[in-house]
Protein backbone atom coordinates (compact mmCIF):
# COMPACT_ATOMS: atom_id res chain seq x y z
CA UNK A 1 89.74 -1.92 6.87
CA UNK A 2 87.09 -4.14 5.02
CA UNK A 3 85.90 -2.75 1.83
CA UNK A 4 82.76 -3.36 0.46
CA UNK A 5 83.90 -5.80 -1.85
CA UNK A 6 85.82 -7.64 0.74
CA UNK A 7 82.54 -7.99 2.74
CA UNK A 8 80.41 -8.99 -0.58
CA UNK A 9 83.04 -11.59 -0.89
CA UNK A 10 83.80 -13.06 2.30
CA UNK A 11 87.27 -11.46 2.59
CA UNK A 12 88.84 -9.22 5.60
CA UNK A 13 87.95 -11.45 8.36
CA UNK A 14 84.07 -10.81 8.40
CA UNK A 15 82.16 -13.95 7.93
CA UNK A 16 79.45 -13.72 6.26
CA UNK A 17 76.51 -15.49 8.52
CA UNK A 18 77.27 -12.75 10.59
CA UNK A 19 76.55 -9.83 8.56
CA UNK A 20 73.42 -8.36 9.52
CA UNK A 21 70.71 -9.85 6.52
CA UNK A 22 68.25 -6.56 5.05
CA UNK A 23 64.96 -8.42 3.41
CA UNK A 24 62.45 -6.45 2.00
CA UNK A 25 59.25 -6.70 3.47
CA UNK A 26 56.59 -6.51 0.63
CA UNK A 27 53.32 -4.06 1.39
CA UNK A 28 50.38 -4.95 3.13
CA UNK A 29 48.21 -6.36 0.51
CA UNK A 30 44.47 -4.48 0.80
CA UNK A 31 41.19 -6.77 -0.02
CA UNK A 32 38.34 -4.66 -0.96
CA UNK A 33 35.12 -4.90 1.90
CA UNK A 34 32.89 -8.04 0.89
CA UNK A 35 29.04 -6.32 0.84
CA UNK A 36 27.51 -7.60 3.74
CA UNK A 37 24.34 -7.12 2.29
CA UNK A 38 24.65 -9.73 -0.18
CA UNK A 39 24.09 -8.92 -3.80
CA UNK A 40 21.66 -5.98 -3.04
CA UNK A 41 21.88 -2.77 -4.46
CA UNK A 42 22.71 -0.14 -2.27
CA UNK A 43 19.91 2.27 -1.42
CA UNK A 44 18.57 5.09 -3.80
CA UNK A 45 19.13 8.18 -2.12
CA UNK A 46 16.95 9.74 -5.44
CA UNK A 47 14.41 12.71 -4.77
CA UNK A 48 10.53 12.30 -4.80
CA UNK A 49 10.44 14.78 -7.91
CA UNK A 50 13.29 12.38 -9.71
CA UNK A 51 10.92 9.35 -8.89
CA UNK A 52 8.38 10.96 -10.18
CA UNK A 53 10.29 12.02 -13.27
CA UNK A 54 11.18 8.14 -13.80
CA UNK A 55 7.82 7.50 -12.93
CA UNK A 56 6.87 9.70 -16.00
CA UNK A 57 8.90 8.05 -18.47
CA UNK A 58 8.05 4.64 -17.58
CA UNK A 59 4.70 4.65 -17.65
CA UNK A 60 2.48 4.11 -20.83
CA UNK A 61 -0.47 6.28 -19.85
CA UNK A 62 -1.58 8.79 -17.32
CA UNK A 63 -3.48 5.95 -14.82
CA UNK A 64 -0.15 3.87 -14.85
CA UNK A 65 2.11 7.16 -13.60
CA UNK A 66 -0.66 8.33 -11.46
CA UNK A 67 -0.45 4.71 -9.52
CA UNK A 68 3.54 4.84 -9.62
CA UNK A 69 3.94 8.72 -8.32
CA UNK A 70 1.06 7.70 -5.87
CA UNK A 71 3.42 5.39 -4.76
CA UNK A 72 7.06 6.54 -4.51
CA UNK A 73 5.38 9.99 -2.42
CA UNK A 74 3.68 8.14 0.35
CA UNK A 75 6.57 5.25 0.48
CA UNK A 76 8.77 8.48 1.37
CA UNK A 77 10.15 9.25 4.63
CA UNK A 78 8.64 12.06 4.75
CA UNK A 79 5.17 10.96 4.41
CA UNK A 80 5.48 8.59 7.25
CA UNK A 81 7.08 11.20 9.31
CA UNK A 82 3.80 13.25 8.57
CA UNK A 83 1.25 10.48 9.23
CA UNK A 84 3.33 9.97 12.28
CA UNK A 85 2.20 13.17 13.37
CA UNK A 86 -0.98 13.22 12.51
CA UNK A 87 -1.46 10.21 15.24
CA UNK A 88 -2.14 13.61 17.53
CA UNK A 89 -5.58 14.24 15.29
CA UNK A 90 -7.03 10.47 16.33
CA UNK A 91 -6.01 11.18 19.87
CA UNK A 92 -7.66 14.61 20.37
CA UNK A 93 -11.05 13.57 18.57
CA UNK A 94 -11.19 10.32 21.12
CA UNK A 95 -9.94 12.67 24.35
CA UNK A 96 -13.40 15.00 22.69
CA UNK A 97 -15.74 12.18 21.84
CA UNK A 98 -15.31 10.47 25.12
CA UNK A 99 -16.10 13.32 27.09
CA UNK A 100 -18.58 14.57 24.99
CA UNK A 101 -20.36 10.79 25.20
CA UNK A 102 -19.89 10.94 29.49
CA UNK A 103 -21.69 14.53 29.83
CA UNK A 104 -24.25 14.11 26.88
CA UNK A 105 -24.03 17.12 26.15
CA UNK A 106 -25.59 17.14 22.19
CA UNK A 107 -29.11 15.76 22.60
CA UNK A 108 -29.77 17.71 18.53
CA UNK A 109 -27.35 14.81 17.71
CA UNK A 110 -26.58 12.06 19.76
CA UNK A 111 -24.17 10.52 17.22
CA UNK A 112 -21.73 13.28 16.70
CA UNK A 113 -19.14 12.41 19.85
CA UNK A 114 -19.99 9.09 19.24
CA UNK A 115 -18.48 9.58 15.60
CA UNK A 116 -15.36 11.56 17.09
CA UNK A 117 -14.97 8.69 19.52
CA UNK A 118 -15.24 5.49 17.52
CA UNK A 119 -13.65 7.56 14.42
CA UNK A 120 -11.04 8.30 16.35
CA UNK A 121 -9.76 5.13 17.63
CA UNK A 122 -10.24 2.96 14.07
CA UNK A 123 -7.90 5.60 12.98
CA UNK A 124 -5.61 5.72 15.30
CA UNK A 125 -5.47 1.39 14.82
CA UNK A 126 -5.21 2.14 11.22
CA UNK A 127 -2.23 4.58 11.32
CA UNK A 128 -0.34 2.42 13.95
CA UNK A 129 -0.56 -0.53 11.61
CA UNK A 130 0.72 2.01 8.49
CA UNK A 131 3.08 3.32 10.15
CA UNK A 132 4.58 -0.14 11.27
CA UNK A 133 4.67 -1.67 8.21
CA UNK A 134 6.17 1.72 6.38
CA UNK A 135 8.79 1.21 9.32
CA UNK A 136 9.16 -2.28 8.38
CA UNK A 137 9.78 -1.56 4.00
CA UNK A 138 12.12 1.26 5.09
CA UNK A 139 14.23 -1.23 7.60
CA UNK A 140 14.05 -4.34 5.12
CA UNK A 141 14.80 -1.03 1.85
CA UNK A 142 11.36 -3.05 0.42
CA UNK A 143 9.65 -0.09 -1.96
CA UNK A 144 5.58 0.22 -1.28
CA UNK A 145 4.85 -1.31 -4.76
CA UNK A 146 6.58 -4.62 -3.62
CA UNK A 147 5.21 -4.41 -0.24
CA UNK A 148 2.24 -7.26 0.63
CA UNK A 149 -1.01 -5.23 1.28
CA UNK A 150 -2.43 -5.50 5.05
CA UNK A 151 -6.11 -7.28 5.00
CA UNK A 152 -6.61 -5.60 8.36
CA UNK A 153 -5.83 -2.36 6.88
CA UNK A 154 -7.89 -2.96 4.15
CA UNK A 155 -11.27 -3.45 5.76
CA UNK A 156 -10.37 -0.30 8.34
CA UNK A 157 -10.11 1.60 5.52
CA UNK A 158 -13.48 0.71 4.02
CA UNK A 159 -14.91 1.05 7.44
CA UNK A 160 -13.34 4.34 8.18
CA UNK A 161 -14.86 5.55 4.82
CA UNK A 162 -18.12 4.59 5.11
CA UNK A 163 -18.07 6.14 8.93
CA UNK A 164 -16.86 9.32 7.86
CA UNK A 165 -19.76 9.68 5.20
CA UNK A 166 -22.28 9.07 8.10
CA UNK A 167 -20.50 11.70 10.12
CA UNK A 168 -20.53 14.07 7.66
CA UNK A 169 -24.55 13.84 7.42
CA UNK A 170 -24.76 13.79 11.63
CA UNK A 171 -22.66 17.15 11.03
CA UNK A 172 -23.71 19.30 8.38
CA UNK A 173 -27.62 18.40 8.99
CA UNK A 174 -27.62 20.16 11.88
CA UNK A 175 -25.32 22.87 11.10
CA UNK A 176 -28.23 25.61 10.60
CA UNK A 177 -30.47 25.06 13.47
CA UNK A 178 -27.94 23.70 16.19
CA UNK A 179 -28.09 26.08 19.55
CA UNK A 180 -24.52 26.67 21.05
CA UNK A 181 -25.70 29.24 23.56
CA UNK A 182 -28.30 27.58 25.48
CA UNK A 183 -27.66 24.01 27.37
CA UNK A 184 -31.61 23.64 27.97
CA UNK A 185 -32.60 23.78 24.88
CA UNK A 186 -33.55 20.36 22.59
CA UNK A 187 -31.08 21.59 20.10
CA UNK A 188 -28.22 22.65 21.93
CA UNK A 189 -24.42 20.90 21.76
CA UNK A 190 -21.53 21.71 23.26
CA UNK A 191 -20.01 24.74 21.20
CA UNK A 192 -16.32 23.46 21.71
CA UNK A 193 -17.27 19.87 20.62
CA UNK A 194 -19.31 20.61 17.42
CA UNK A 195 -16.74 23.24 16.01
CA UNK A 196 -13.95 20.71 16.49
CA UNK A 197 -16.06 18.11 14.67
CA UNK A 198 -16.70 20.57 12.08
CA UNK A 199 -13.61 21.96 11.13
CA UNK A 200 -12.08 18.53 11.49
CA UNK A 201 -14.37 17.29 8.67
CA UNK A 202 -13.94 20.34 7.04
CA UNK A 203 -10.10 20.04 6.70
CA UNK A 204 -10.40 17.20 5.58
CA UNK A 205 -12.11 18.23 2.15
CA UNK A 206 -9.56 21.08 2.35
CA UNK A 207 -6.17 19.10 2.24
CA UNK A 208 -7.65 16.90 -0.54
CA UNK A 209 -8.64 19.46 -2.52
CA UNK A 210 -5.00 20.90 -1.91
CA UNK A 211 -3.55 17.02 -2.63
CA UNK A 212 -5.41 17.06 -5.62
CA UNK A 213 -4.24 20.43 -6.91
CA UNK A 214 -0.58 19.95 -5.90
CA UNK A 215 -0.55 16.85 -7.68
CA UNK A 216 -2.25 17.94 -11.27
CA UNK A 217 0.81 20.69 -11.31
CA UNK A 218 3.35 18.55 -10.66
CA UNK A 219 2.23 16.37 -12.91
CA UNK A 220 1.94 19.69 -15.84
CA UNK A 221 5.42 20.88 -14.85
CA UNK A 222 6.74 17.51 -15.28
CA UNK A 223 5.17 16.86 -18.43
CA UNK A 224 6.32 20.13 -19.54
CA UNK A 225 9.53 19.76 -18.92
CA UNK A 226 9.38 16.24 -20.41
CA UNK A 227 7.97 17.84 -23.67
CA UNK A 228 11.10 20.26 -23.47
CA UNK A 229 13.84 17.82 -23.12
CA UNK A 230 12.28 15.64 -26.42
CA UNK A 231 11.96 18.82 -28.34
CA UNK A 232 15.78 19.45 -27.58
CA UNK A 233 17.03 16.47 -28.57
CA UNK A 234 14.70 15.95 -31.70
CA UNK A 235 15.87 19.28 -32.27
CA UNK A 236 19.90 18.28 -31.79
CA UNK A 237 19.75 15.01 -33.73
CA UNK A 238 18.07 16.96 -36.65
């Protein structure tokens, strides 16, 4: 019988070419993923407060952080999932206005569902051409301060503005001596019509008042806790 050294060296009648030949197969060699996006950071995944926070310490004065926490909340998600629902406000004031304007049914003020119609559908324009283009920075992960401004938005803005002022003078003029009870009377309107103008102009005051408010303690808390953090580490360095 063949030993092992008879087989290493040829002898006890086993040729060598036909030993069976063991080669060792070296691992699978594993590239890492190229970034198919190029040289581009991957997205922030970073809360609105810690934006804000940055916001804070980047900024030189109080304008410059108002203008840069203005601008990481409404180039959130979140606000464009809000102002997408909103779009249901624009819609019910033109659904109101338009069938306010077919029964003329406010002859103490002609102008009021013509102000919930025409109001209704600039806006509506307005927040389909926000929300596209906030669609359009989140897709392309282009931040709101590097975004190009819309013209058209622009001067719907402006327009919107000024149309709301006039609406708020066709409203609250009236609001003492308009009749809701009696359709024959010279100062009647539709009841339904003229509360839903009012509170919808109402509301409006209402949530910036609340924008406002939210906004000047966020900005306390955050200077607070700003003020904390350089107390502690003037405090540890000392």
């Amino acid at each position: 019988m063949a030993t092992e050294k008879d087989v290493e060296s040829g002898e006890g009648g086993v040729p060598l070419s036909d030993l069976p030949t063991t080669t060792t197969e070296e691992p699978p060699k594993y590239t890492p993923t190229e970034n198919t996006a190029g040289d581009a950071p991957p997205p922030s995944y970073a809360s609105i407060l810690e934006q804000i926070k940055a916001a804070r310490e980047e900024s030189d004065g109080n304008v410059e952080f108002g203008k840069k926490a203005s601008t990481a909340v409404a180039g959130s998600k979140g606000c464009t999932v809000c102002g997408a629902l909103l779009m249901v406000v624009p819609v019910a004031m033109i659904a109101v206005g338009a069938l306010s304007v077919h029964k003329q049914d406010c002859p103490i003020q002609r102008m009021i569902p013509i102000y919930l119609l025409v109001f209704g559908c600039f806006y509506l324009v307005k927040s389909l051409i926000s929300l596209a283009e906030r669609c359009r920075n989140h897709r392309d992960n282009e931040s709101e301060k590097n975004a190009k401004p819309n013209p058209v938005e622009g001067v719907l803005t402006c327009f919107l503005f000024g149309w709301f002022i006039a609406g708020n003078y066709w409203i609250y003029s009236v609001y003492t001596t308009v009749n809701l009870t009696d359709p024959t009377s010279a100062m009647y309107c539709q009841p339904s019509m003229y509360q839903f103008a009012f509170w919808v102009t109402t509301i409006v005051y209402i949530m910036a008042a609340l924008c406002v408010l939210f906004f000047c303690c966020g900005c306390f808390a955050i200077c607070c806790c700003a003020k904390g953090k350089g107390s502690k580490d003037e405090y540890t360095v000392s």
